[in-house]
C-alpha atoms as a PDB file:
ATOM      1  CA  UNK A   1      -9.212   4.115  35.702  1.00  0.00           C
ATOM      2  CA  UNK A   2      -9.769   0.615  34.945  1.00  0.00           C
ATOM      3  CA  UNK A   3     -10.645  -0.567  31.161  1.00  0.00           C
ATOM      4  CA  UNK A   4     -14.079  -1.351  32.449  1.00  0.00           C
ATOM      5  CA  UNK A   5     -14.545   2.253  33.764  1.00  0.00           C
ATOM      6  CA  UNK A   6     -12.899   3.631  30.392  1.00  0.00           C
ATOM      7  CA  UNK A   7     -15.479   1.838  28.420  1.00  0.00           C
ATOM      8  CA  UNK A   8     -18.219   3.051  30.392  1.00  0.00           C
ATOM      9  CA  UNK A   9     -16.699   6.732  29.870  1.00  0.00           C
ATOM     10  CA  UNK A  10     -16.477   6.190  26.311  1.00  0.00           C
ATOM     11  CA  UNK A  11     -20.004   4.973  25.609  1.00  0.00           C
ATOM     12  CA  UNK A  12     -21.537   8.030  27.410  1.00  0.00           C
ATOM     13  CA  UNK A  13     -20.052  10.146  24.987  1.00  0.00           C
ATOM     14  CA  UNK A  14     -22.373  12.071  22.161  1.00  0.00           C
ATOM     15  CA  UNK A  15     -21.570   9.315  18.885  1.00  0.00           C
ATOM     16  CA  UNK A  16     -19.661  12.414  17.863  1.00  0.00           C
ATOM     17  CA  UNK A  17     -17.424  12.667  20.052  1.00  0.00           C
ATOM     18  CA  UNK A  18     -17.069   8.662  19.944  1.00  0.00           C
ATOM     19  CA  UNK A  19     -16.194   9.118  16.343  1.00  0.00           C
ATOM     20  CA  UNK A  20     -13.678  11.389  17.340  1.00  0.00           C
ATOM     21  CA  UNK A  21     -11.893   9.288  20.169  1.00  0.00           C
ATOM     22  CA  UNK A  22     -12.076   6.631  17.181  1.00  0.00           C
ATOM     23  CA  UNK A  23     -10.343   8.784  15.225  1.00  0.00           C
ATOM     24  CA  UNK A  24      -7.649   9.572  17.794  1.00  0.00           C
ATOM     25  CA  UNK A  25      -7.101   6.286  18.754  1.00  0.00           C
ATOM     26  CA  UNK A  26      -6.288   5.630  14.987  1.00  0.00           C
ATOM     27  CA  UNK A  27      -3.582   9.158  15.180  1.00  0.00           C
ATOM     28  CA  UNK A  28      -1.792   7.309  17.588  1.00  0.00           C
ATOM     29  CA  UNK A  29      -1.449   3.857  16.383  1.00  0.00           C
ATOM     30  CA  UNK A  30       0.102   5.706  13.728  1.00  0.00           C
ATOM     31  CA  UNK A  31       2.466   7.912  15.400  1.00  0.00           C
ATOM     32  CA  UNK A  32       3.415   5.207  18.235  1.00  0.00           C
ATOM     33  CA  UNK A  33       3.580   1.779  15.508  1.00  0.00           C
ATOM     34  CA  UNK A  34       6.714   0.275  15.754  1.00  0.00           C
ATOM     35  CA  UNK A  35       9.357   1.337  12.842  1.00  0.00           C
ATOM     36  CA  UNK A  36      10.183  -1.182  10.114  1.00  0.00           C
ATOM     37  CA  UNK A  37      12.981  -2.813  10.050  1.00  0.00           C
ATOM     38  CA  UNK A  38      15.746  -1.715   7.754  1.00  0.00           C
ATOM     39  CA  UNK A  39      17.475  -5.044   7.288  1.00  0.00           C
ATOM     40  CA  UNK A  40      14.693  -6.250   5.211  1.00  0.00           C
ATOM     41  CA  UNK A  41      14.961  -3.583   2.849  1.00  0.00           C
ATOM     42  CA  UNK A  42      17.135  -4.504  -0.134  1.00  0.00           C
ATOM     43  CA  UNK A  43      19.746  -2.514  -0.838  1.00  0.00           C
ATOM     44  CA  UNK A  44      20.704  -2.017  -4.397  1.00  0.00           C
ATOM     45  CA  UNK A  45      23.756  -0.257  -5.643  1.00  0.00           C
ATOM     46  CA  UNK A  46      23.479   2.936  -7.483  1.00  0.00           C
ATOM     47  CA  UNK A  47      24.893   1.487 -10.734  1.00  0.00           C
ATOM     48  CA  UNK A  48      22.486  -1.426 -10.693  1.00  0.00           C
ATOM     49  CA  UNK A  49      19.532   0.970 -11.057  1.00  0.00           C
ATOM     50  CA  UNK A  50      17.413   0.736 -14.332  1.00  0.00           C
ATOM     51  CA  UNK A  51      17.938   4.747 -15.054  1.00  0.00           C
ATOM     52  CA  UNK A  52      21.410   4.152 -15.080  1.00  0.00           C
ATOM     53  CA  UNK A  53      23.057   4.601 -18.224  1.00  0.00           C
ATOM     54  CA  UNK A  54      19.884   5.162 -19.974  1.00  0.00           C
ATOM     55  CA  UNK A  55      21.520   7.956 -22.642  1.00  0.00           C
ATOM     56  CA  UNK A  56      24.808   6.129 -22.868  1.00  0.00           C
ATOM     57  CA  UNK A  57      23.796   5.362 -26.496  1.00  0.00           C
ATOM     58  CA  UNK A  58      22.713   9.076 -27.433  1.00  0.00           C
ATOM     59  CA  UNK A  59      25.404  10.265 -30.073  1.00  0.00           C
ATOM     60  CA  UNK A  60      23.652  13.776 -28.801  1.00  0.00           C
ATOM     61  CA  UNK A  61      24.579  13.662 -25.505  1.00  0.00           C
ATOM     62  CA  UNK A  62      28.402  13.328 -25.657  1.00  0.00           C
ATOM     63  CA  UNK A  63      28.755  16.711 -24.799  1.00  0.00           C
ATOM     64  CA  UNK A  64      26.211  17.692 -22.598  1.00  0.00           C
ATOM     65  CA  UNK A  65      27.172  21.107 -21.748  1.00  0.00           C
ATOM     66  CA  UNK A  66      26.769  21.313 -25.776  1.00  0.00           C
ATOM     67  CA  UNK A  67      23.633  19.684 -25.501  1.00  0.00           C
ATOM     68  CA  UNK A  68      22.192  21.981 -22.610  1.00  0.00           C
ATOM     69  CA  UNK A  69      23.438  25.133 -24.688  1.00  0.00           C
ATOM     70  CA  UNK A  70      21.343  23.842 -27.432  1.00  0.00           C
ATOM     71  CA  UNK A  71      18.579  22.959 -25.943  1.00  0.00           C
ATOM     72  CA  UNK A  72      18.356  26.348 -24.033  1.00  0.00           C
ATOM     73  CA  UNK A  73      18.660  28.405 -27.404  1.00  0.00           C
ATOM     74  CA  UNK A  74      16.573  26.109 -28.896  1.00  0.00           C
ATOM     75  CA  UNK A  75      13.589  26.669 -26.170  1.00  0.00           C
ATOM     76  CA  UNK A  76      14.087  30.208 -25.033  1.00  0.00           C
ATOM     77  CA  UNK A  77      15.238  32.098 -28.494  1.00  0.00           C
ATOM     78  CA  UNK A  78      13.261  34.951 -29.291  1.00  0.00           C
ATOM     79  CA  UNK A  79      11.765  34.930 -32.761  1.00  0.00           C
END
């Protein structure tokens, strides 16, 4: 089937079921699009991240297991 004959078959559908080709068509533009490239994407190094180190100041969180311990008594303790 040529592209002539395809858009003849397509505009004899019900507009409902045009919608729905329309919709299809869209489904596999997505599915089929070419992947992006992964050398563009910058890499950054784990330590260079903004969260990192974030607590490093928090005389509380020295000891976290301490920290955890109290925060769990703290939160769950039955009155």
């Amino acid at each position: 089937m040529n592209q002539e004959e395809l858009w003849r078959e397509i505009k004899s559908l019900p507009p409902q079921a045009q919608r729905e080709l329309a919709d299809f068509v869209a489904f596999l533009r997505f599915r089929y699009k070419p992947p992006c490239p992964t050398d563009k994407l910058k890499k950054t190094a784990l330590a260079d991240e903004p969260f990192v180190g974030m607590w490093r100041d928090r005389e509380d969180m020295e000891d976290s297991s301490k920290w955890v311990r109290a925060t769990r008594n703290r939160e769950w303790a039955t009155s």
